[in-house]
C-alpha atoms as a PDB file:
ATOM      1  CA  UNK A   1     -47.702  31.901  60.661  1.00  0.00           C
ATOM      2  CA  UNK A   2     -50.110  29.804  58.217  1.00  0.00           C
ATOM      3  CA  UNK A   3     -47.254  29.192  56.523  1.00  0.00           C
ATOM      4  CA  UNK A   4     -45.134  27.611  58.329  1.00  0.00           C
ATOM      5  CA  UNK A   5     -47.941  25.413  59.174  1.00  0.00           C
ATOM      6  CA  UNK A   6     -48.388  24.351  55.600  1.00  0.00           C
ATOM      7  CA  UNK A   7     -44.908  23.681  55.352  1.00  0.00           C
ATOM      8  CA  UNK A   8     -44.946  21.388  58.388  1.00  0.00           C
ATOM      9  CA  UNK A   9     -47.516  19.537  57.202  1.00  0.00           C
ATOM     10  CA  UNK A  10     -45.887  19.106  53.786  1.00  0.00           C
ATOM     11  CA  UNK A  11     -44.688  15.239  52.910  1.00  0.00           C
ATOM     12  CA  UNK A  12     -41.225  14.353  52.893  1.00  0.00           C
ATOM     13  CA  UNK A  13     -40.043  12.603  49.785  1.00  0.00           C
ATOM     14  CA  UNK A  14     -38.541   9.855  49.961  1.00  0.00           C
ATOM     15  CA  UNK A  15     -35.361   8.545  46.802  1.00  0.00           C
ATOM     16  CA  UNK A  16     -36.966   6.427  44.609  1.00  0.00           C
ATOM     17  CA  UNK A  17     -35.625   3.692  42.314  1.00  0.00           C
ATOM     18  CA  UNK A  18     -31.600   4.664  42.053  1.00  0.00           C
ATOM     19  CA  UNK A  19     -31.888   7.608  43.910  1.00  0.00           C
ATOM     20  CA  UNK A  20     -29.541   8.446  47.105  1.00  0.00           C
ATOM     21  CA  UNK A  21     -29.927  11.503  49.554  1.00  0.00           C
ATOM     22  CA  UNK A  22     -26.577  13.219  49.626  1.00  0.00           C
ATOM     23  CA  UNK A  23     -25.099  16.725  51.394  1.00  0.00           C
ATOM     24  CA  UNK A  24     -23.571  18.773  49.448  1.00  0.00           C
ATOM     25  CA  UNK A  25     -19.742  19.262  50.326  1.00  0.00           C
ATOM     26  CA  UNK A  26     -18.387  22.032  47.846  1.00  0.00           C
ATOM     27  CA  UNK A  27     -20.194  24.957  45.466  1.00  0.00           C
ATOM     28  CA  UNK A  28     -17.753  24.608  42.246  1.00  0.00           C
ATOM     29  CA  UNK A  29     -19.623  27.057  40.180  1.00  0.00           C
ATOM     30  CA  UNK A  30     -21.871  27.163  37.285  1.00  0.00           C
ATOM     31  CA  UNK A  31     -24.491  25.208  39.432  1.00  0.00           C
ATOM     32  CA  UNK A  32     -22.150  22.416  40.002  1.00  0.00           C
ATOM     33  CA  UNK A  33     -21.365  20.811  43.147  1.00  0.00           C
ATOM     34  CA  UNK A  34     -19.381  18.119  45.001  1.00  0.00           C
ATOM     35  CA  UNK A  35     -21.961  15.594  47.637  1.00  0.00           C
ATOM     36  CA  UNK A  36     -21.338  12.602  49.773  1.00  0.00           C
ATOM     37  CA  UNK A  37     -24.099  10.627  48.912  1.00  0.00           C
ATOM     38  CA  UNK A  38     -25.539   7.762  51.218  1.00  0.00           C
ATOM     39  CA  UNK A  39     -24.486   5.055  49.080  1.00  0.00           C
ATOM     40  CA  UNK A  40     -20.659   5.829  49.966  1.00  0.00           C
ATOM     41  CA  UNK A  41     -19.666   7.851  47.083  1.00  0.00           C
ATOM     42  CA  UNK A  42     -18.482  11.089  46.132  1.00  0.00           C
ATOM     43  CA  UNK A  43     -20.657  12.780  42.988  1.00  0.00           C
ATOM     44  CA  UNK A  44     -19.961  15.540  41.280  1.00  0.00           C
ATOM     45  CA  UNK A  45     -23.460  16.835  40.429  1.00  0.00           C
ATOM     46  CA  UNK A  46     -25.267  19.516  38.732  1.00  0.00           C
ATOM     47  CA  UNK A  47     -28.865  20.977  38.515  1.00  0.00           C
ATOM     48  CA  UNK A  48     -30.559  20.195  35.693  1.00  0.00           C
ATOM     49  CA  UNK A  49     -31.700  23.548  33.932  1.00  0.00           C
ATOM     50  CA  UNK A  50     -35.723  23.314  34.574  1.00  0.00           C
ATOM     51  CA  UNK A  51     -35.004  23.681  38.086  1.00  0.00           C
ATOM     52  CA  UNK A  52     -31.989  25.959  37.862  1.00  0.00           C
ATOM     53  CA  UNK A  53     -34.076  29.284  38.795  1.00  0.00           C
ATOM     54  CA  UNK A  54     -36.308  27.209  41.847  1.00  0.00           C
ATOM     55  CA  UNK A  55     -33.465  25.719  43.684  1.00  0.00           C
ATOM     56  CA  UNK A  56     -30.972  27.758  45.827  1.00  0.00           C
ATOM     57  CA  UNK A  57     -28.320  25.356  47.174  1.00  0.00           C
ATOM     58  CA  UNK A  58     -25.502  26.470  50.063  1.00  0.00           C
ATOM     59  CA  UNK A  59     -23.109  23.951  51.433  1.00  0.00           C
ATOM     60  CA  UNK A  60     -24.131  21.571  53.818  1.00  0.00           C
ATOM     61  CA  UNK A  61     -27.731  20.988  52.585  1.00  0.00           C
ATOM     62  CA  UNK A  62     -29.272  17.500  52.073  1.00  0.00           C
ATOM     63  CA  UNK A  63     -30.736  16.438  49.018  1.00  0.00           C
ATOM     64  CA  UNK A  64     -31.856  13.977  46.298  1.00  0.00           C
ATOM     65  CA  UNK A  65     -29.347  12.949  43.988  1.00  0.00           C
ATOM     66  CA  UNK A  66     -30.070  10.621  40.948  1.00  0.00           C
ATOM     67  CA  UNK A  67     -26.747   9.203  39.409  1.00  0.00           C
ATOM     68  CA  UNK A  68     -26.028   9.522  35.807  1.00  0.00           C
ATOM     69  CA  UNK A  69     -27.402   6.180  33.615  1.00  0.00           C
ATOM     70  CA  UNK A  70     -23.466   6.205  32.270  1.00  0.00           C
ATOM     71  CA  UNK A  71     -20.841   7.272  34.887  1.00  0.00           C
ATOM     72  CA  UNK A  72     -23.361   6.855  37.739  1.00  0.00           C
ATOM     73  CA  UNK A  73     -20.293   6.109  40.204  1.00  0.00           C
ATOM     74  CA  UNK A  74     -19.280   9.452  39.787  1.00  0.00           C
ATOM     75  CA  UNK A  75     -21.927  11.931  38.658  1.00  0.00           C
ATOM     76  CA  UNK A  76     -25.561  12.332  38.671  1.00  0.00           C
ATOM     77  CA  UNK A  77     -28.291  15.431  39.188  1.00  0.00           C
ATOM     78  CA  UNK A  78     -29.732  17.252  42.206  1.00  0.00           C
ATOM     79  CA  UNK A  79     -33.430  16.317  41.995  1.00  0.00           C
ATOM     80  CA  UNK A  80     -34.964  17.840  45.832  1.00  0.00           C
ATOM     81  CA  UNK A  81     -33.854  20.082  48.455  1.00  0.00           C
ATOM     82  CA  UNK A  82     -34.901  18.559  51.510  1.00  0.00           C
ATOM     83  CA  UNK A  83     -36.073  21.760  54.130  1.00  0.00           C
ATOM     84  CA  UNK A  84     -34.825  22.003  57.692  1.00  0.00           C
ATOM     85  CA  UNK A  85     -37.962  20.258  59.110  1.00  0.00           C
ATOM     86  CA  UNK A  86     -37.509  17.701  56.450  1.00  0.00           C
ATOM     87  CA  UNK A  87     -33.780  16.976  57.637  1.00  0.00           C
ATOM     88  CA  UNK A  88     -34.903  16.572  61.138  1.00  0.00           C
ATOM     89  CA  UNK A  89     -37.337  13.811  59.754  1.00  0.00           C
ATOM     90  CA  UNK A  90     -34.765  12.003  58.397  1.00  0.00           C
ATOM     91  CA  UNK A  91     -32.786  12.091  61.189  1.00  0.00           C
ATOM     92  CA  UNK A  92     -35.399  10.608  63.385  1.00  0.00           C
ATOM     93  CA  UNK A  93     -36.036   7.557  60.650  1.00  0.00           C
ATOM     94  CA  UNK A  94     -32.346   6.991  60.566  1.00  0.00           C
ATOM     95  CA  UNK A  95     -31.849   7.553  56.978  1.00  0.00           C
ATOM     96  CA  UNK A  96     -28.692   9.868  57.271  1.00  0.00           C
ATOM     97  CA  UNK A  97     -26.681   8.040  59.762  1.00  0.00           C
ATOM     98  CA  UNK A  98     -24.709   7.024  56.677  1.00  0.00           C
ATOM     99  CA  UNK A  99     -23.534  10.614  55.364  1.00  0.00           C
ATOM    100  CA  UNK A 100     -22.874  11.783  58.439  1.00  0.00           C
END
């Protein structure tokens, strides 16, 4: 039970700079994957490989995405998995009103 209660207590991030929050849509393999991103676009996006092994994403999960510095319309990299508490948050604050 302790630690859920750490996890509860735990901050949630906020996109900084160019960052967006996004959900991802499709899985297309080789830890690549389609998300509607708050911004009103479509990314295609990948993990980057120091956080290949850490992050487990499924479909309809929220996270941090961080376009590309060239083709930034269209692609960019999965930075944060937001948690289920951590979506809730969000919710509350009004932040994914846009994506969904």
């Amino acid at each position: 039970m302790a630690k859920k209660d750490e996890e509860k207590k735990q901050r949630t991030r906020m996109p900084r700079g160019k960052q967006v929050i996004g959900r991802v849509d499709d899985l297309l393999g080789a830890k690549r994957m389609r998300v509607e991103c708050s911004d009103g676009r479509t990314r295609m996006c990948r993990i980057p490989g120091k956080a290949q092994r850490r992050m487990w994403i499924k479909e309809g999960n929220y996270v941090i995405v961080e376009p590309w510095k060239i083709q930034g319309d269209e692609k960019g990299d999965i930075t944060w998995k937001y948690r289920k508490h951590q979506v809730q948050e969000l919710r509350r604050k009004g932040m994914l009103d846009e994506i969904e």
